[in-house]
N, C-alpha and C. Protein backbone atom coordinates (compact mmCIF):
# COMPACT_ATOMS: atom_id res chain seq x y z
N UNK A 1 0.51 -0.66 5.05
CA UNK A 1 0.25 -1.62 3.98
C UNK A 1 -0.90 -2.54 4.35
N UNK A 2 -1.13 -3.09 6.09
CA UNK A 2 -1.92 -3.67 5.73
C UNK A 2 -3.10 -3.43 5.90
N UNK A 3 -3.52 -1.96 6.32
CA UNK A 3 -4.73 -1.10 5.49
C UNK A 3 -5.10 -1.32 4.26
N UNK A 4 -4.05 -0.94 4.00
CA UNK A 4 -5.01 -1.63 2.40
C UNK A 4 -5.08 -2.47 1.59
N UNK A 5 -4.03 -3.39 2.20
CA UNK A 5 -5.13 -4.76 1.94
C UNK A 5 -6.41 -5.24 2.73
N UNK A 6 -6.74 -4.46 3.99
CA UNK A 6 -8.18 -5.00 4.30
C UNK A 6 -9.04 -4.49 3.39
N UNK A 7 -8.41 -2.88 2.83
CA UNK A 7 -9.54 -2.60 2.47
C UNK A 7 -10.08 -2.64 0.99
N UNK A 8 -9.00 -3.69 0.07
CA UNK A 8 -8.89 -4.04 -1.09
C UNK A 8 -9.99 -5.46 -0.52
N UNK A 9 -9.61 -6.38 0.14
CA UNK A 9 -10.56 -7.10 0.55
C UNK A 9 -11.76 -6.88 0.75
N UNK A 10 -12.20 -5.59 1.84
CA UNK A 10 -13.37 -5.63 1.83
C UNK A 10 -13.89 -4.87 0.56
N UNK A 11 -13.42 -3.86 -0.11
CA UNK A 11 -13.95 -3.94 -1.69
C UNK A 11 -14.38 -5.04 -2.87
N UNK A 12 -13.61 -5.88 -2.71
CA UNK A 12 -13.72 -7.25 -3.58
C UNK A 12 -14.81 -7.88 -2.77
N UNK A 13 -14.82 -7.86 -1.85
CA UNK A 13 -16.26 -8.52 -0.83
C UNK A 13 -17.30 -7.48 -1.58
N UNK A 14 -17.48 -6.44 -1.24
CA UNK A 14 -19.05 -6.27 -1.66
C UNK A 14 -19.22 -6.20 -2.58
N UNK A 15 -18.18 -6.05 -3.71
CA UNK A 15 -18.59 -6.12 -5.28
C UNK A 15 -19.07 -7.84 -5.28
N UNK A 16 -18.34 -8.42 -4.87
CA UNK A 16 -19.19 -10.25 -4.84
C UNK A 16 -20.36 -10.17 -4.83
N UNK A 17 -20.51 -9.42 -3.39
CA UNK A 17 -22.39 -9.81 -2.51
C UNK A 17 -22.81 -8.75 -3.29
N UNK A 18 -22.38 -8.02 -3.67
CA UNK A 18 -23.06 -7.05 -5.02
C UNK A 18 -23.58 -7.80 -6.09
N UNK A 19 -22.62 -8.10 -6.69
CA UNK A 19 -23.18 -9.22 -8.15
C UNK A 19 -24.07 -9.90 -7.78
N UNK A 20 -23.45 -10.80 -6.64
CA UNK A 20 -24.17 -12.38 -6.53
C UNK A 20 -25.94 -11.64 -6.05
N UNK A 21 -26.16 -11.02 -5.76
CA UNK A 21 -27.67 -10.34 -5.69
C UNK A 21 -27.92 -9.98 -6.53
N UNK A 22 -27.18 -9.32 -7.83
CA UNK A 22 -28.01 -8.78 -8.88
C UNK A 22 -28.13 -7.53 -8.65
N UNK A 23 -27.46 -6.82 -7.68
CA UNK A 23 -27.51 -5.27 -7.52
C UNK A 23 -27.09 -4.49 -8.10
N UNK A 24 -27.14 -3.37 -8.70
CA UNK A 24 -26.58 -2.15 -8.62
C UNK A 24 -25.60 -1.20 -7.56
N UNK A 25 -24.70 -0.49 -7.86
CA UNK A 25 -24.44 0.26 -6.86
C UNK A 25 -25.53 1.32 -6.82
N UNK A 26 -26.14 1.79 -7.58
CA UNK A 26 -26.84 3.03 -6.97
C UNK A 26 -28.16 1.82 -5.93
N UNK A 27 -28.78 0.89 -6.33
CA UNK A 27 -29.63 0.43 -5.54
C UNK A 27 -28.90 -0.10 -3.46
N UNK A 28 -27.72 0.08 -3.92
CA UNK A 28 -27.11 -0.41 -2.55
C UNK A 28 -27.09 1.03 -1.90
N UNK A 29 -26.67 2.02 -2.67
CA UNK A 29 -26.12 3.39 -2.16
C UNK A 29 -27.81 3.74 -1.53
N UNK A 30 -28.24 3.46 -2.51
CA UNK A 30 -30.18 3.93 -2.27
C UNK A 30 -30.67 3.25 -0.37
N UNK A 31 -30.61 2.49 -0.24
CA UNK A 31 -31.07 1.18 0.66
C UNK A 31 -30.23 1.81 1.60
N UNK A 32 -29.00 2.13 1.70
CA UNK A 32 -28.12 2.91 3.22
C UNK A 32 -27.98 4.54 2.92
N UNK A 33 -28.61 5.36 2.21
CA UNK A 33 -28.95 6.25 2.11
C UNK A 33 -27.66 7.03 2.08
N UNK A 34 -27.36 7.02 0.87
CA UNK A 34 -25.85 7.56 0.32
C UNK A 34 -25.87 7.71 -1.69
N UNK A 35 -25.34 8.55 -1.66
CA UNK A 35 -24.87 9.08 -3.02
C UNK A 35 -24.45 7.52 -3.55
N UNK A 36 -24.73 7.37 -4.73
CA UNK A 36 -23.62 6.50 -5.22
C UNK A 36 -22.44 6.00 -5.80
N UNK A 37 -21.87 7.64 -5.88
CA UNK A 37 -20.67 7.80 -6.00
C UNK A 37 -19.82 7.54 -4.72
N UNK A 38 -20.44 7.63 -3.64
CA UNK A 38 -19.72 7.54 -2.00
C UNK A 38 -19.80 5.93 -1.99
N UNK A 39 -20.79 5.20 -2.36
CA UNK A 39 -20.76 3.81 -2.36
C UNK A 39 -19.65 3.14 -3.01
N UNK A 40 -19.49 4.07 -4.42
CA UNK A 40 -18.64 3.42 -5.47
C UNK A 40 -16.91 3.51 -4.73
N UNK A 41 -16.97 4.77 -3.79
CA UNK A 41 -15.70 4.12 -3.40
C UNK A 41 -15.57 3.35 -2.11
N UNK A 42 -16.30 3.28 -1.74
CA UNK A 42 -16.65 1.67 -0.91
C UNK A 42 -15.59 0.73 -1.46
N UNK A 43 -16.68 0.59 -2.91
CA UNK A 43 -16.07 -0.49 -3.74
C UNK A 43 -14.34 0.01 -4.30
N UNK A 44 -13.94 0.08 -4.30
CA UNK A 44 -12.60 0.75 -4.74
C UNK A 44 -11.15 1.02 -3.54
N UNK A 45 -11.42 1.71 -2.98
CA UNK A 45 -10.02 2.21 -2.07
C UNK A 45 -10.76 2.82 -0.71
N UNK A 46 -11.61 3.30 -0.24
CA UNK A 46 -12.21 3.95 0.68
C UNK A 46 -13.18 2.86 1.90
N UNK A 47 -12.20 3.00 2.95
CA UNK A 47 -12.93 1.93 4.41
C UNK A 47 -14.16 3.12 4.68
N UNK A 48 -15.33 2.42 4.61
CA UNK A 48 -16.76 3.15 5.39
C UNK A 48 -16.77 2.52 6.81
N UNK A 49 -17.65 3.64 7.33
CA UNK A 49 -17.75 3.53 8.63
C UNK A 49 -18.36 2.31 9.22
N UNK A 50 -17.84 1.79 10.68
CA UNK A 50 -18.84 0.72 11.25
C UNK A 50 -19.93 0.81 10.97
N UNK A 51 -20.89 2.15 11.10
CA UNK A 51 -21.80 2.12 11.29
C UNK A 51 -22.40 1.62 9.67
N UNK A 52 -22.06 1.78 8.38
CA UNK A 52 -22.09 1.64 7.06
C UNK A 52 -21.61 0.17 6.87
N UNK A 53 -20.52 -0.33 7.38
CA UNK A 53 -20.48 -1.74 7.05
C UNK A 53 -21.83 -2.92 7.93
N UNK A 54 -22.36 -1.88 8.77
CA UNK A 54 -23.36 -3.14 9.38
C UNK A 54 -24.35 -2.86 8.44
N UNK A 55 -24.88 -1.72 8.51
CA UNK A 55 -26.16 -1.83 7.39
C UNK A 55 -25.30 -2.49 5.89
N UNK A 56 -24.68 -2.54 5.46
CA UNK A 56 -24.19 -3.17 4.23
C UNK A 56 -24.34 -5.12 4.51
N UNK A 57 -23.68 -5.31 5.88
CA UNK A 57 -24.02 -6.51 6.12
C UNK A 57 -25.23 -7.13 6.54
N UNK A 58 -26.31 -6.13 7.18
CA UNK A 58 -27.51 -7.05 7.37
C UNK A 58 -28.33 -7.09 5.18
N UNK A 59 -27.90 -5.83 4.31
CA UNK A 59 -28.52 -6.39 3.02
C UNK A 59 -27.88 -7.48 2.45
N UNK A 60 -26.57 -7.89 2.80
CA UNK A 60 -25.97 -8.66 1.75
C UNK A 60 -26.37 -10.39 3.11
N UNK A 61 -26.97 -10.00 4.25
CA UNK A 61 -27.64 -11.01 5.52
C UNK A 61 -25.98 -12.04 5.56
N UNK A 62 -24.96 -11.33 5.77
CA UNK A 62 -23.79 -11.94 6.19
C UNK A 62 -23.18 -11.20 7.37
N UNK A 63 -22.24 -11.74 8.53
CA UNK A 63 -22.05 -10.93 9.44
C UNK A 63 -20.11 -9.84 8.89
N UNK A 64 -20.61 -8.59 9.63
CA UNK A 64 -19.41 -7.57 9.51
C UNK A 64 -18.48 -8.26 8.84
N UNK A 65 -17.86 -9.20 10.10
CA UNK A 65 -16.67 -9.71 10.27
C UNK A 65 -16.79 -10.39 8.19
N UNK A 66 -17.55 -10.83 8.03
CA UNK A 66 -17.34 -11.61 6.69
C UNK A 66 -17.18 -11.14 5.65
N UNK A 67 -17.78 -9.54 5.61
CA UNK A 67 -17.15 -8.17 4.51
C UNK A 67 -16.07 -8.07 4.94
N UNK A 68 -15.37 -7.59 5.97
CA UNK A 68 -14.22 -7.34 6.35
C UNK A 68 -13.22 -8.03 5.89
N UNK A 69 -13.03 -9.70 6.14
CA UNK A 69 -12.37 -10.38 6.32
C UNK A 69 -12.94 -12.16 5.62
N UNK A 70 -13.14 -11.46 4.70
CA UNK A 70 -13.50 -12.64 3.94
C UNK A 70 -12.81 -14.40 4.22
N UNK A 71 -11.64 -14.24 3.80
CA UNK A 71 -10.77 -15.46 3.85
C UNK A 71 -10.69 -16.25 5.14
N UNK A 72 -10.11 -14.89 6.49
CA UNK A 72 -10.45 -15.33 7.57
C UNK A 72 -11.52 -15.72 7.89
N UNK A 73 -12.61 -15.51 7.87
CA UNK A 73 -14.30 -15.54 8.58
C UNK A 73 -14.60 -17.42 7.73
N UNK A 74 -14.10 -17.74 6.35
CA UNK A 74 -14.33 -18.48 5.64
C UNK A 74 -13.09 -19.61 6.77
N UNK A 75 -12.03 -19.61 6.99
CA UNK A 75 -11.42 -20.50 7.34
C UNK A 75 -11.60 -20.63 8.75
N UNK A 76 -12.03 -19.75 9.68
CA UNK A 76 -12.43 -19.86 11.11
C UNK A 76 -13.76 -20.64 11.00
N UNK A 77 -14.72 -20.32 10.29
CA UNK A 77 -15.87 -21.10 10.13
C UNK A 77 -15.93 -22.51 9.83
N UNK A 78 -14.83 -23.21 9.02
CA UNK A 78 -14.56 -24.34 8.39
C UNK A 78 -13.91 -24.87 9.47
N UNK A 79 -13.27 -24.45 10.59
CA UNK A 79 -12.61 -25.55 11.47
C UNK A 79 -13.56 -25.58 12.48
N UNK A 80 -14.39 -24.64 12.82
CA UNK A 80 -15.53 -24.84 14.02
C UNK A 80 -17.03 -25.79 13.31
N UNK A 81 -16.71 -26.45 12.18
CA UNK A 81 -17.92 -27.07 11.72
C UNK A 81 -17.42 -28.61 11.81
């Protein structure tokens, strides 16, 4: 179970840093060199590889951990400031 809630999380994460850029999925799928149907389930039910969540995180210029783990990365950050 709690597979997939990370990975309902990190879906709802890049559809965010998706919008909030103004992207497309095929322009994201384009940029890490993937179908955009393989992207689209990114967004949906399907964990991509480390190696796919870093290039996803240097376009959206946020670190791994903050696709991954949105809520956490947001409340660890707020007590170290």
């Amino acid at each position: 179970m709690k597979n997939k809630e990370n990975i309902s999380k990190l879906a709802a994460s890049l559809i965010a840093h998706r919008k909030s850029m103004g992207l497309t999925q095929s322009q994201i799928a384009e940029a890490i060199i993937l179908k955009r149907s393989t992207y689209a389930y990114y967004e949906r039910d399907t964990m991509p590889s480390v190696e796919i969540i870093e290039k996803l995180a240097k376009i959206y210029n946020v670190a791994p951990g903050q696709l991954m783990f949105p809520n956490e990365y947001q409340e660890r950050t707020a007590r170290t400031l």
